[in-house]
Structures are given as structure tokens and as C-alpha cells.
PDB file of N, CA and C in Angstrom:
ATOM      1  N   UNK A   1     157.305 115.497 169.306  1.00  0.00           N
ATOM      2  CA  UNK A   1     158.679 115.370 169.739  1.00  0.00           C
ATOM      3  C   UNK A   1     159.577 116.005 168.674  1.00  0.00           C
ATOM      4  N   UNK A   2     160.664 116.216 168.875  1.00  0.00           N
ATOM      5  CA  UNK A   2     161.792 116.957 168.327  1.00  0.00           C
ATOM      6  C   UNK A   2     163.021 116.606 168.089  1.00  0.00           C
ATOM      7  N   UNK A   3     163.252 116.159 166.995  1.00  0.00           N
ATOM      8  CA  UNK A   3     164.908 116.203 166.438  1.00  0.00           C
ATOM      9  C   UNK A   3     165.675 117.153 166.748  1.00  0.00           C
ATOM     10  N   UNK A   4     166.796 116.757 167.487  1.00  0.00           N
ATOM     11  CA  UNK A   4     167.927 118.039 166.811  1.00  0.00           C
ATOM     12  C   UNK A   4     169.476 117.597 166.897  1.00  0.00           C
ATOM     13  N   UNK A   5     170.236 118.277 166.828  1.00  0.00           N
ATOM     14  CA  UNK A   5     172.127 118.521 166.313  1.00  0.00           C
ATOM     15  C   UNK A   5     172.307 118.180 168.531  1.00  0.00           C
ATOM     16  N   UNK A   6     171.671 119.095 168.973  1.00  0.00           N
ATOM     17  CA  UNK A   6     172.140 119.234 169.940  1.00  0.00           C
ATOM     18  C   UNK A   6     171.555 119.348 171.183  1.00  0.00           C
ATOM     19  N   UNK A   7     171.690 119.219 172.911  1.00  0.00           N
ATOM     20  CA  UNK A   7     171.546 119.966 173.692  1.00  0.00           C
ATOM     21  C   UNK A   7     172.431 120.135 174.668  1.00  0.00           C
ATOM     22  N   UNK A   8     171.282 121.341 175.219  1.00  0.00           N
ATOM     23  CA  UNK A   8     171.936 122.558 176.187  1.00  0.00           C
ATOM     24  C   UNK A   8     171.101 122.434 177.365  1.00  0.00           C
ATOM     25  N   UNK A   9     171.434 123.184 178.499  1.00  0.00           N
ATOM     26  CA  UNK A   9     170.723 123.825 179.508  1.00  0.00           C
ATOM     27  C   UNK A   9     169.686 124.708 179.684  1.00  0.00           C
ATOM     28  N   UNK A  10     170.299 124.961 178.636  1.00  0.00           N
ATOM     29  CA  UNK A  10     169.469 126.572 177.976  1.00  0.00           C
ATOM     30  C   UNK A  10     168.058 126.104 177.510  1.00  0.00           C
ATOM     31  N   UNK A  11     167.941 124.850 177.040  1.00  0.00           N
ATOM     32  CA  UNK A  11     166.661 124.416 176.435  1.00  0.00           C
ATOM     33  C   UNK A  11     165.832 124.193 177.557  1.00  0.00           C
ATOM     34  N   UNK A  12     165.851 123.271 179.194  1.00  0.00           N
ATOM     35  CA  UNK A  12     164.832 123.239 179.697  1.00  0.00           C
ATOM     36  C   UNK A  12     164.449 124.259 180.864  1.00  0.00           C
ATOM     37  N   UNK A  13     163.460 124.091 181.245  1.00  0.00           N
ATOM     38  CA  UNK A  13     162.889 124.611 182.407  1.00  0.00           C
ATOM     39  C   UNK A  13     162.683 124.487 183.948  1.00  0.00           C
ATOM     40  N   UNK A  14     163.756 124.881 184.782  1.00  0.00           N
ATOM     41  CA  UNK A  14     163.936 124.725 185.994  1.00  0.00           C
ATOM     42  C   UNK A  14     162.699 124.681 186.949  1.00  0.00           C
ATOM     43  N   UNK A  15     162.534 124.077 187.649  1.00  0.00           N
ATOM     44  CA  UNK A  15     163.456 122.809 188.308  1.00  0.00           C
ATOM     45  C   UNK A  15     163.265 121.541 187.227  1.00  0.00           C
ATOM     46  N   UNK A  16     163.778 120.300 187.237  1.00  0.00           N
ATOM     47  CA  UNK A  16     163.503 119.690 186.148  1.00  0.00           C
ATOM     48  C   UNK A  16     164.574 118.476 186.173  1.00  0.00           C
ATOM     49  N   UNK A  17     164.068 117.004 186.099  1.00  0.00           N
ATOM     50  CA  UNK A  17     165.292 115.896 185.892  1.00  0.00           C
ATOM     51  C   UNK A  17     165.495 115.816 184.744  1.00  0.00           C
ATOM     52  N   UNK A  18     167.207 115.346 184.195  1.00  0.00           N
ATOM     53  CA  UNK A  18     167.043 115.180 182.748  1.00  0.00           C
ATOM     54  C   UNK A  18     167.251 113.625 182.889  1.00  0.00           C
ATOM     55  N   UNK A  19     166.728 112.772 181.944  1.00  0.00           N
ATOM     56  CA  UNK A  19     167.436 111.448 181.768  1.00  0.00           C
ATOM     57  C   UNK A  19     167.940 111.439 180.511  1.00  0.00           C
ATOM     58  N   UNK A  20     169.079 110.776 180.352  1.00  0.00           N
ATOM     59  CA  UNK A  20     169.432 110.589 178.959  1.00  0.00           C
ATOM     60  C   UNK A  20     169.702 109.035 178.702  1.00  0.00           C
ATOM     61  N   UNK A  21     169.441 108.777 177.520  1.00  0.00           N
ATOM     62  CA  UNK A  21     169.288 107.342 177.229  1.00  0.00           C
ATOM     63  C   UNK A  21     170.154 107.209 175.647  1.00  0.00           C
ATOM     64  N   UNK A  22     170.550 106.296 175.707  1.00  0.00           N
ATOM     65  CA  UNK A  22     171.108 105.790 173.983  1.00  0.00           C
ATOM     66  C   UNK A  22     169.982 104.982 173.113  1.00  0.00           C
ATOM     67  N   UNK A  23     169.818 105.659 172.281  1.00  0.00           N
ATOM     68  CA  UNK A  23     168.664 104.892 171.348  1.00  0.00           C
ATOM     69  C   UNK A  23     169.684 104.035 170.217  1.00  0.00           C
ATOM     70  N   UNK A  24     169.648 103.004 169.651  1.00  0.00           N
ATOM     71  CA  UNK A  24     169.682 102.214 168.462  1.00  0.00           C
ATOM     72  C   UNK A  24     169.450 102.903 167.177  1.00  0.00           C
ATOM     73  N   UNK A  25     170.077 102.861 166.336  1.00  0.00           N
ATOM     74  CA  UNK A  25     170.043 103.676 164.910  1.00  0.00           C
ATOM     75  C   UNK A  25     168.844 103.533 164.538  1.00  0.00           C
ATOM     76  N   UNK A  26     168.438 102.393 164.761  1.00  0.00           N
ATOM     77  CA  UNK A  26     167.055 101.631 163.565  1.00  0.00           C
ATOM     78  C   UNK A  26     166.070 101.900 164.729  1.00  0.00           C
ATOM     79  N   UNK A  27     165.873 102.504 165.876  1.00  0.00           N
ATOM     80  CA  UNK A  27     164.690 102.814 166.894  1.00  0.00           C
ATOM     81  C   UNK A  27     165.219 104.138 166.562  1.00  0.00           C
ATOM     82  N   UNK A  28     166.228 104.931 165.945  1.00  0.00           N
ATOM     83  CA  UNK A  28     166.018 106.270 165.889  1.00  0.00           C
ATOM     84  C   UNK A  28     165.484 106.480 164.920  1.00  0.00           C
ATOM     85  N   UNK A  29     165.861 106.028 163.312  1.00  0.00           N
ATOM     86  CA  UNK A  29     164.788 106.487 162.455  1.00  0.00           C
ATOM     87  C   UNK A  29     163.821 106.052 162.578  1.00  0.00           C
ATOM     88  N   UNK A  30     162.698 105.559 163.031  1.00  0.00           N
ATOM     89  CA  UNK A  30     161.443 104.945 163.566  1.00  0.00           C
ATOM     90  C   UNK A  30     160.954 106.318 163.939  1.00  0.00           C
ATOM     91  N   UNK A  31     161.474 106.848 165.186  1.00  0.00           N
ATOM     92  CA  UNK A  31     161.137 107.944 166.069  1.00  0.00           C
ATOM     93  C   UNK A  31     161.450 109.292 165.507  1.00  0.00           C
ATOM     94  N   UNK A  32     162.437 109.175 164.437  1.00  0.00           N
ATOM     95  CA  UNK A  32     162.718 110.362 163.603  1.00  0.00           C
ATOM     96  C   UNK A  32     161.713 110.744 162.769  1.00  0.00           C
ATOM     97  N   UNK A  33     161.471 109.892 162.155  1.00  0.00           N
ATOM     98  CA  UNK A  33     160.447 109.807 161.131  1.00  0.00           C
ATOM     99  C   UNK A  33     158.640 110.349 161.609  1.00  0.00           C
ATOM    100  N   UNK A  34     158.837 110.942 162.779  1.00  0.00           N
ATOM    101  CA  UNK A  34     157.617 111.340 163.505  1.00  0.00           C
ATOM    102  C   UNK A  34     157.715 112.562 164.129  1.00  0.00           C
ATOM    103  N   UNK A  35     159.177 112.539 164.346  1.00  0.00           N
ATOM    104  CA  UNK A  35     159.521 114.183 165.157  1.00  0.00           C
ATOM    105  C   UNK A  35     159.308 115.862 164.381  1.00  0.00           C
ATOM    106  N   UNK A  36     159.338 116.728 164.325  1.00  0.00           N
ATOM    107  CA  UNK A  36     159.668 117.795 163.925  1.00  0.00           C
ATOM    108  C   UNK A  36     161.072 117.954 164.004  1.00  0.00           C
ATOM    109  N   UNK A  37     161.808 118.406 163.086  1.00  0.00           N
ATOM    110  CA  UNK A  37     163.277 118.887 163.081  1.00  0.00           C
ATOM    111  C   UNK A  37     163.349 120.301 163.761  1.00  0.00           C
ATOM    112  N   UNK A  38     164.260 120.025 164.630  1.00  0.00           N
ATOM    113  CA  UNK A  38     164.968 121.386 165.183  1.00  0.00           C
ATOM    114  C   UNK A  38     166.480 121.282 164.999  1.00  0.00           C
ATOM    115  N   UNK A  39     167.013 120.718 164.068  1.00  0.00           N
ATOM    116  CA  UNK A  39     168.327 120.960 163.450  1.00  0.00           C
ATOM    117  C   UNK A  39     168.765 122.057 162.664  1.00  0.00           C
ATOM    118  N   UNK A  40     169.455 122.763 163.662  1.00  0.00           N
ATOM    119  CA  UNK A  40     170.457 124.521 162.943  1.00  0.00           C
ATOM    120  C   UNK A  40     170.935 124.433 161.737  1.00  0.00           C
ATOM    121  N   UNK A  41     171.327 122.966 161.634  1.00  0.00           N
ATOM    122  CA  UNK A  41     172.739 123.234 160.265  1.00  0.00           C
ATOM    123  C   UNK A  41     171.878 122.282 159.099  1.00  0.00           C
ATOM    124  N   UNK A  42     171.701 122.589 158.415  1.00  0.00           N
ATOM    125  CA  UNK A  42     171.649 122.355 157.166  1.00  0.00           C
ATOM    126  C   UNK A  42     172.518 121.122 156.233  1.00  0.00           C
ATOM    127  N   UNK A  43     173.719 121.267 156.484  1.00  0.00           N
ATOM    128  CA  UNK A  43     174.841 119.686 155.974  1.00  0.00           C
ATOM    129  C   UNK A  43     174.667 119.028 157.414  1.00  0.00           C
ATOM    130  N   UNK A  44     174.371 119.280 159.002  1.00  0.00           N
ATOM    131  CA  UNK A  44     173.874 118.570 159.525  1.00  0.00           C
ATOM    132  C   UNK A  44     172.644 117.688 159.259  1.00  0.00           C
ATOM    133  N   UNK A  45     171.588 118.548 158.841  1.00  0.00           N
ATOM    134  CA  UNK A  45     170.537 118.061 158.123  1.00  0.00           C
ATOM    135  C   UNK A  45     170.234 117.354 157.056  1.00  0.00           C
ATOM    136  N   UNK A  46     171.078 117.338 155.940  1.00  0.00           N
ATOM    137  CA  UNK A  46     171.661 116.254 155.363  1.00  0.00           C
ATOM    138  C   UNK A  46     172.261 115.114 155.421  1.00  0.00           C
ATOM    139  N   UNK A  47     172.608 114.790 156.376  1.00  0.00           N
ATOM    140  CA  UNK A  47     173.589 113.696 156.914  1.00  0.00           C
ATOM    141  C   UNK A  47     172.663 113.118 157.594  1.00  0.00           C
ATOM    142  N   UNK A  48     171.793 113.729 158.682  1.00  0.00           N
ATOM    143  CA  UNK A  48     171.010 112.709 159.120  1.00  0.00           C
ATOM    144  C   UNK A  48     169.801 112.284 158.416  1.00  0.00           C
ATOM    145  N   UNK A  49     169.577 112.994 157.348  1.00  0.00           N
ATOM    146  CA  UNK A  49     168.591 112.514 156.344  1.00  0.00           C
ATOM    147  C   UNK A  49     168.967 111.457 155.636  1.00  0.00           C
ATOM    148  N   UNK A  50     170.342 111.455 155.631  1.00  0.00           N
ATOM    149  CA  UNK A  50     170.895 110.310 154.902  1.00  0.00           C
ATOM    150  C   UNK A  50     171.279 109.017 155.859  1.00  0.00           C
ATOM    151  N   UNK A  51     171.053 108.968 156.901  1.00  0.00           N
ATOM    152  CA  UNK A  51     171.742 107.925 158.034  1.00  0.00           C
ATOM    153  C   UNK A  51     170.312 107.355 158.657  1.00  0.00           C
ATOM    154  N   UNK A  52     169.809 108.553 158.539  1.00  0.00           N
ATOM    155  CA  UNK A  52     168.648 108.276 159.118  1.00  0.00           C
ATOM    156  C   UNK A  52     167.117 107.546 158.238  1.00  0.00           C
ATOM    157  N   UNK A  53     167.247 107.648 156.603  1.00  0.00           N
ATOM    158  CA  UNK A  53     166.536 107.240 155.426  1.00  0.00           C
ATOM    159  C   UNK A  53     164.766 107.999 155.465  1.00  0.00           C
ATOM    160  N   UNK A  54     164.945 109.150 156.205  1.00  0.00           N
ATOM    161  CA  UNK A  54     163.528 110.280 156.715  1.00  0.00           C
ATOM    162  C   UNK A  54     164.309 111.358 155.918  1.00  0.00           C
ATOM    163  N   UNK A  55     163.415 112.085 155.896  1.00  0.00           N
ATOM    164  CA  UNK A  55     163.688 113.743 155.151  1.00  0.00           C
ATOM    165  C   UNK A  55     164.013 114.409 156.712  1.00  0.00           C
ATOM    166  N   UNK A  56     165.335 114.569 156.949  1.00  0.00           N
ATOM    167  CA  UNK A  56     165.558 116.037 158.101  1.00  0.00           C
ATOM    168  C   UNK A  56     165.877 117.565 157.686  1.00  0.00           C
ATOM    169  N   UNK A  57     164.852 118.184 157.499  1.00  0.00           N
ATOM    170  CA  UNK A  57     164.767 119.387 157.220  1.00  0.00           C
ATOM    171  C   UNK A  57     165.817 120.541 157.996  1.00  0.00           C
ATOM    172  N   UNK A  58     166.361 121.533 157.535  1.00  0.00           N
ATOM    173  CA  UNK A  58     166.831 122.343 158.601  1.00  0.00           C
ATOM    174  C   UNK A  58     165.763 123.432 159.206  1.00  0.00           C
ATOM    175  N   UNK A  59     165.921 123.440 160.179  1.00  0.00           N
ATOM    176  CA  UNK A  59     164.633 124.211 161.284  1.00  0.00           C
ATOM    177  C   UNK A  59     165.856 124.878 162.030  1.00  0.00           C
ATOM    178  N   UNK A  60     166.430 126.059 162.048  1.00  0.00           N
ATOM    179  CA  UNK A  60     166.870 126.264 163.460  1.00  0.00           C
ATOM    180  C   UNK A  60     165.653 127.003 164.582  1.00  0.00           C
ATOM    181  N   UNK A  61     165.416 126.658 165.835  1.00  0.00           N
ATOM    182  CA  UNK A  61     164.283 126.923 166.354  1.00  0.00           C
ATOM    183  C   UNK A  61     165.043 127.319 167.717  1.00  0.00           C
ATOM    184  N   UNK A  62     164.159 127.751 168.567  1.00  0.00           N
ATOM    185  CA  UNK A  62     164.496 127.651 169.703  1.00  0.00           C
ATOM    186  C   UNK A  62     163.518 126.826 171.124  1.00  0.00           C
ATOM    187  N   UNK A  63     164.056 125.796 170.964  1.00  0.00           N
ATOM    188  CA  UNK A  63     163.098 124.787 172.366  1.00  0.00           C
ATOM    189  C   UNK A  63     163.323 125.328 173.488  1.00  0.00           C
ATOM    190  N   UNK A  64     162.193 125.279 174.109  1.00  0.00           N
ATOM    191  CA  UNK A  64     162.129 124.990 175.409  1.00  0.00           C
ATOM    192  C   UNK A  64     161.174 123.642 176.227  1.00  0.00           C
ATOM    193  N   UNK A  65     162.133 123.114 176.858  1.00  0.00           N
ATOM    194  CA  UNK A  65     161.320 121.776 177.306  1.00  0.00           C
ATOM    195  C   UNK A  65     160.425 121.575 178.559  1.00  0.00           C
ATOM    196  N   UNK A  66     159.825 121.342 179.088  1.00  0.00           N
ATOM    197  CA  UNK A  66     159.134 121.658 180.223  1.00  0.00           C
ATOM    198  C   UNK A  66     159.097 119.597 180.118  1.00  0.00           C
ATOM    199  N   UNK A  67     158.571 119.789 181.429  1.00  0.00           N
ATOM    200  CA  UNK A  67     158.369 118.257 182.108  1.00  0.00           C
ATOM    201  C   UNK A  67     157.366 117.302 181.420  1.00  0.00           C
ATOM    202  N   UNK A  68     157.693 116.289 181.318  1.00  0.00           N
ATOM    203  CA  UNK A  68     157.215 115.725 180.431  1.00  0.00           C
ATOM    204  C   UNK A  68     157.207 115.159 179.230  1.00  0.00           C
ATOM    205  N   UNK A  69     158.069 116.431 178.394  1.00  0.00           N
ATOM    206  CA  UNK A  69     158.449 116.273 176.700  1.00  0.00           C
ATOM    207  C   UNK A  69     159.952 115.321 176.652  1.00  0.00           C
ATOM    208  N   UNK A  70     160.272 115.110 175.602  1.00  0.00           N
ATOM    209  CA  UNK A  70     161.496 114.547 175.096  1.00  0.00           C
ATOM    210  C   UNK A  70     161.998 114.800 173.805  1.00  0.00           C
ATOM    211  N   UNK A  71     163.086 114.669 173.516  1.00  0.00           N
ATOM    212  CA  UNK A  71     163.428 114.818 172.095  1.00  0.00           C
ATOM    213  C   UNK A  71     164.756 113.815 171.715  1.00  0.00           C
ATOM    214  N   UNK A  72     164.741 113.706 170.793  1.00  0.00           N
ATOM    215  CA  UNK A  72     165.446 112.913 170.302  1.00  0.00           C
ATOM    216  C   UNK A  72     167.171 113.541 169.616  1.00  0.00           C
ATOM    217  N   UNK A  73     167.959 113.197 170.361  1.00  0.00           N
ATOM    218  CA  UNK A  73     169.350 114.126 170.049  1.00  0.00           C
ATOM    219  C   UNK A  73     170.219 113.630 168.981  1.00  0.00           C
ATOM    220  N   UNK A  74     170.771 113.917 168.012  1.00  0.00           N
ATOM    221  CA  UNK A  74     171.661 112.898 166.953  1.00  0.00           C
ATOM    222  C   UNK A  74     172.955 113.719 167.277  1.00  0.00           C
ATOM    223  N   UNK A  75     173.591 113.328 168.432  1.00  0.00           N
ATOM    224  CA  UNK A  75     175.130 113.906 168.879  1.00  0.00           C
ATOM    225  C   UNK A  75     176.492 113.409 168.041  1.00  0.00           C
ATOM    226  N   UNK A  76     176.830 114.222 166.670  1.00  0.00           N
ATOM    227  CA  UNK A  76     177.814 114.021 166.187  1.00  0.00           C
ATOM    228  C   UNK A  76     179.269 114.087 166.830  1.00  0.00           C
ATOM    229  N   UNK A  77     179.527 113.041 166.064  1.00  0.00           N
ATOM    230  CA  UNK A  77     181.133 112.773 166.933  1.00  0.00           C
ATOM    231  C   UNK A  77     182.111 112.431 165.698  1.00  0.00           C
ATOM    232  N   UNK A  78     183.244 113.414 165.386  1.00  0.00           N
ATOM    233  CA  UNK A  78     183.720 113.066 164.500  1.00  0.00           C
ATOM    234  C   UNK A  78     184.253 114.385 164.268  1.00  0.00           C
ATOM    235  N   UNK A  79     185.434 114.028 162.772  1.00  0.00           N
ATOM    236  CA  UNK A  79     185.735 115.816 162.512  1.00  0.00           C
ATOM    237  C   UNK A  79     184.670 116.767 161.865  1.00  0.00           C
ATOM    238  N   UNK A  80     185.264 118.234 162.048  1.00  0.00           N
ATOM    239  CA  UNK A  80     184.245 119.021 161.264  1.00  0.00           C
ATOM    240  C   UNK A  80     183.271 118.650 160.060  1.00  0.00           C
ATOM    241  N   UNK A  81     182.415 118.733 159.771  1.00  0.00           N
ATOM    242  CA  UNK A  81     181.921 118.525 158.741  1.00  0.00           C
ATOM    243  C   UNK A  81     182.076 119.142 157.521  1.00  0.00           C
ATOM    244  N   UNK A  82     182.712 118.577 156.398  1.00  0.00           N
ATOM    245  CA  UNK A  82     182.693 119.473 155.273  1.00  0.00           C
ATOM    246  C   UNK A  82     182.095 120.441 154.529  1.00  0.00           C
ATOM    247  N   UNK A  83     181.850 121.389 154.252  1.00  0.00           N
ATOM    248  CA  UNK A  83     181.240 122.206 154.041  1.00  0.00           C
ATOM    249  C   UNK A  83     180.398 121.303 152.876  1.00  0.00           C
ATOM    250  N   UNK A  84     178.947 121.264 152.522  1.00  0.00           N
ATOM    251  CA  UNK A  84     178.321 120.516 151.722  1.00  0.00           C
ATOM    252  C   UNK A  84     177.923 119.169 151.816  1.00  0.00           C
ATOM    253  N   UNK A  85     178.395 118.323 153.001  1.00  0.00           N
ATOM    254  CA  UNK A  85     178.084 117.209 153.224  1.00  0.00           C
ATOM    255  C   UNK A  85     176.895 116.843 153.332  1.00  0.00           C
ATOM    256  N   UNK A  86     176.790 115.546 152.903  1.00  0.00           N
ATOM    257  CA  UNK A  86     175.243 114.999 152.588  1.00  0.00           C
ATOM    258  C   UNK A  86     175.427 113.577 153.154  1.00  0.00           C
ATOM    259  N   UNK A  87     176.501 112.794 153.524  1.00  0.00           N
ATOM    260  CA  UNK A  87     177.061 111.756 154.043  1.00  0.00           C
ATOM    261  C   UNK A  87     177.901 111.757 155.093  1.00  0.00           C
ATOM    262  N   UNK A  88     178.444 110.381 155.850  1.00  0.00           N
ATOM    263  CA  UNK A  88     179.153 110.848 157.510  1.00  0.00           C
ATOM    264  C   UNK A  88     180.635 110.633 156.747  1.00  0.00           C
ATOM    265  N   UNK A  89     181.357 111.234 157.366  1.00  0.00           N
ATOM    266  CA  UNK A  89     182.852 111.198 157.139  1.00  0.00           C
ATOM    267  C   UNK A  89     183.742 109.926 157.433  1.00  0.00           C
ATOM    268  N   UNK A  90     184.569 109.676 156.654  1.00  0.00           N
ATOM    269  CA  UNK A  90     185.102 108.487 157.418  1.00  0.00           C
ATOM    270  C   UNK A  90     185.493 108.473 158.831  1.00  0.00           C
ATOM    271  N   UNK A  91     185.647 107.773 159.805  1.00  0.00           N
ATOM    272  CA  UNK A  91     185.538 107.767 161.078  1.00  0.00           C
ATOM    273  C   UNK A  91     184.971 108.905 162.312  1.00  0.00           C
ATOM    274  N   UNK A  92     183.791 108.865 161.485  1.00  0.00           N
ATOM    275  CA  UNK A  92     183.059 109.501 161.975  1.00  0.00           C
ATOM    276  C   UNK A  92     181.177 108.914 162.368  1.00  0.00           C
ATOM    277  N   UNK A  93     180.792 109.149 163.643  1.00  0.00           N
ATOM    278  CA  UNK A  93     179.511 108.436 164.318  1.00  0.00           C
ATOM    279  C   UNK A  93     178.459 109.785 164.533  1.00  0.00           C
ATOM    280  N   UNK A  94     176.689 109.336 164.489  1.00  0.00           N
ATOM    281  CA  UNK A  94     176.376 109.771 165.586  1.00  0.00           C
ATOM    282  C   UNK A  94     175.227 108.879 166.413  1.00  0.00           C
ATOM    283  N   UNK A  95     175.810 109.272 167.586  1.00  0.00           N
ATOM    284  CA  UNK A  95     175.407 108.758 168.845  1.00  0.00           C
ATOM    285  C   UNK A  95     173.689 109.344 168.464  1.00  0.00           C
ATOM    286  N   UNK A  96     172.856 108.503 168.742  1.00  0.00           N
ATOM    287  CA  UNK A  96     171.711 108.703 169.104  1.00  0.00           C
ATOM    288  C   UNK A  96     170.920 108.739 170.626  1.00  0.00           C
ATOM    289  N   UNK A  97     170.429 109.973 171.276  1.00  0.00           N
ATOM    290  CA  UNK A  97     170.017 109.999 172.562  1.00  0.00           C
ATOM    291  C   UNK A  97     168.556 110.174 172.700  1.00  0.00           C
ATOM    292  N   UNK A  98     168.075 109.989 173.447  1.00  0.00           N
ATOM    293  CA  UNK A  98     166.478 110.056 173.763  1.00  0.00           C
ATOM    294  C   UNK A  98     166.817 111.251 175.327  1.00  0.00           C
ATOM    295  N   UNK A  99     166.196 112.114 175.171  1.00  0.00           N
ATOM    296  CA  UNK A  99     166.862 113.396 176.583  1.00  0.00           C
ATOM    297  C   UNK A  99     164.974 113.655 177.427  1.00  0.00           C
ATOM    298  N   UNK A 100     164.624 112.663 178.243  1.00  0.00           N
ATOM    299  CA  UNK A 100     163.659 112.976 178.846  1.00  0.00           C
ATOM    300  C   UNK A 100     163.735 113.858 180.102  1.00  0.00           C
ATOM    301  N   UNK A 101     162.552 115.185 180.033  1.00  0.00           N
ATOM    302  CA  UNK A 101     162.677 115.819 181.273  1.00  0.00           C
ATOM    303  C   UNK A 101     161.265 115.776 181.979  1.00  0.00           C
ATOM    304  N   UNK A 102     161.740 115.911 183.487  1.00  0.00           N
ATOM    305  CA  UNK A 102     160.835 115.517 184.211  1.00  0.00           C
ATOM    306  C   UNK A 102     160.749 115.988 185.495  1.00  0.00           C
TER     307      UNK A 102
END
């Protein structure tokens, strides 16, 4: 399974259901801690290494999901990220998703 910053459309493979689910911080690093990183950004990758208490490497990759797989999404919500960040900003979250396709 697969960590990442984000998804798209672009990642799965038609025809195809998506479900999306909210995972719990403490059931995400559990499940983090097992995934491969596909996180682009780098101070993204920091931050969830730090929220998350796992090493998140930066990987930018390109997925494609086919039926069956899932990955695990850490959807930041908040302002830009500072250039260099290693921590979340004040009023700033991220949402944890579980994105099963099927």
C-alpha cells in the first residue's frame, strides 16, 4: 500500500468504484508505518514524518491503481506550507483517508 500528499483521477483505472473513508491519526500511523511513500514534496514529507512518528520519505512516483489496491491519503488542510517545514502550522490539520478502488 501507498502513502501520499494526494489524489487524483488520473491515478486509477477505468471502470472502477472509489470509496473513501476517514482513518484516525493513531490507525494512520499504524498503516503508515507499512506503506511505501508516494509523497512529491519533501517539507510535505517532513511533516508527516513528524505527525505521523514513521520515517516519510519523499518518493514523487506516479500510481496507478487498479481494483483492489488502496492507499492511504494524508490531505493537508491549512495555509501554504513554509518553505522548510518539518512541523504542522498553527491552525493547520491533516485529514487522514483510506481511498479504496474497486
Amino acid at each position: 500500500m501507498n502513502l501520499t500528499n494526494a489524489f487524483s483521477l488520473n491515478m486509477v483505472a477505468f471502470p472502477a468504484t472509489i470509496n473513501v473513508e476517514e482513518v484516525a491519526q493513531e490507525c494512520a500511523a499504524i498503516i503508515a508505518s507499512t506503506c511505501t511513500s508516494a509523497v512529491g514534496h519533501a517539507d510535505t514529507a517532513a511533516v508527516f514524518s513528524s505527525v505521523l512518528g514513521t520515517n516519510v520519505p519523499m518518493n514523487r512516483v506516479t500510481l496507478q491503481l487498479k481494483a483492489g489496491e488502496k492507499i492511504l491519503v494524508g490531505q493537508y488542510i491549512g495555509p501554504r506550507l513554509p518553505e522548510g517545514s518539518t512541523s504542522l502550522p498553527e491552525g493547520a490539520m491533516i485529514k487522514w483517508l483510506m481511498v479504496s478502488i474497486s
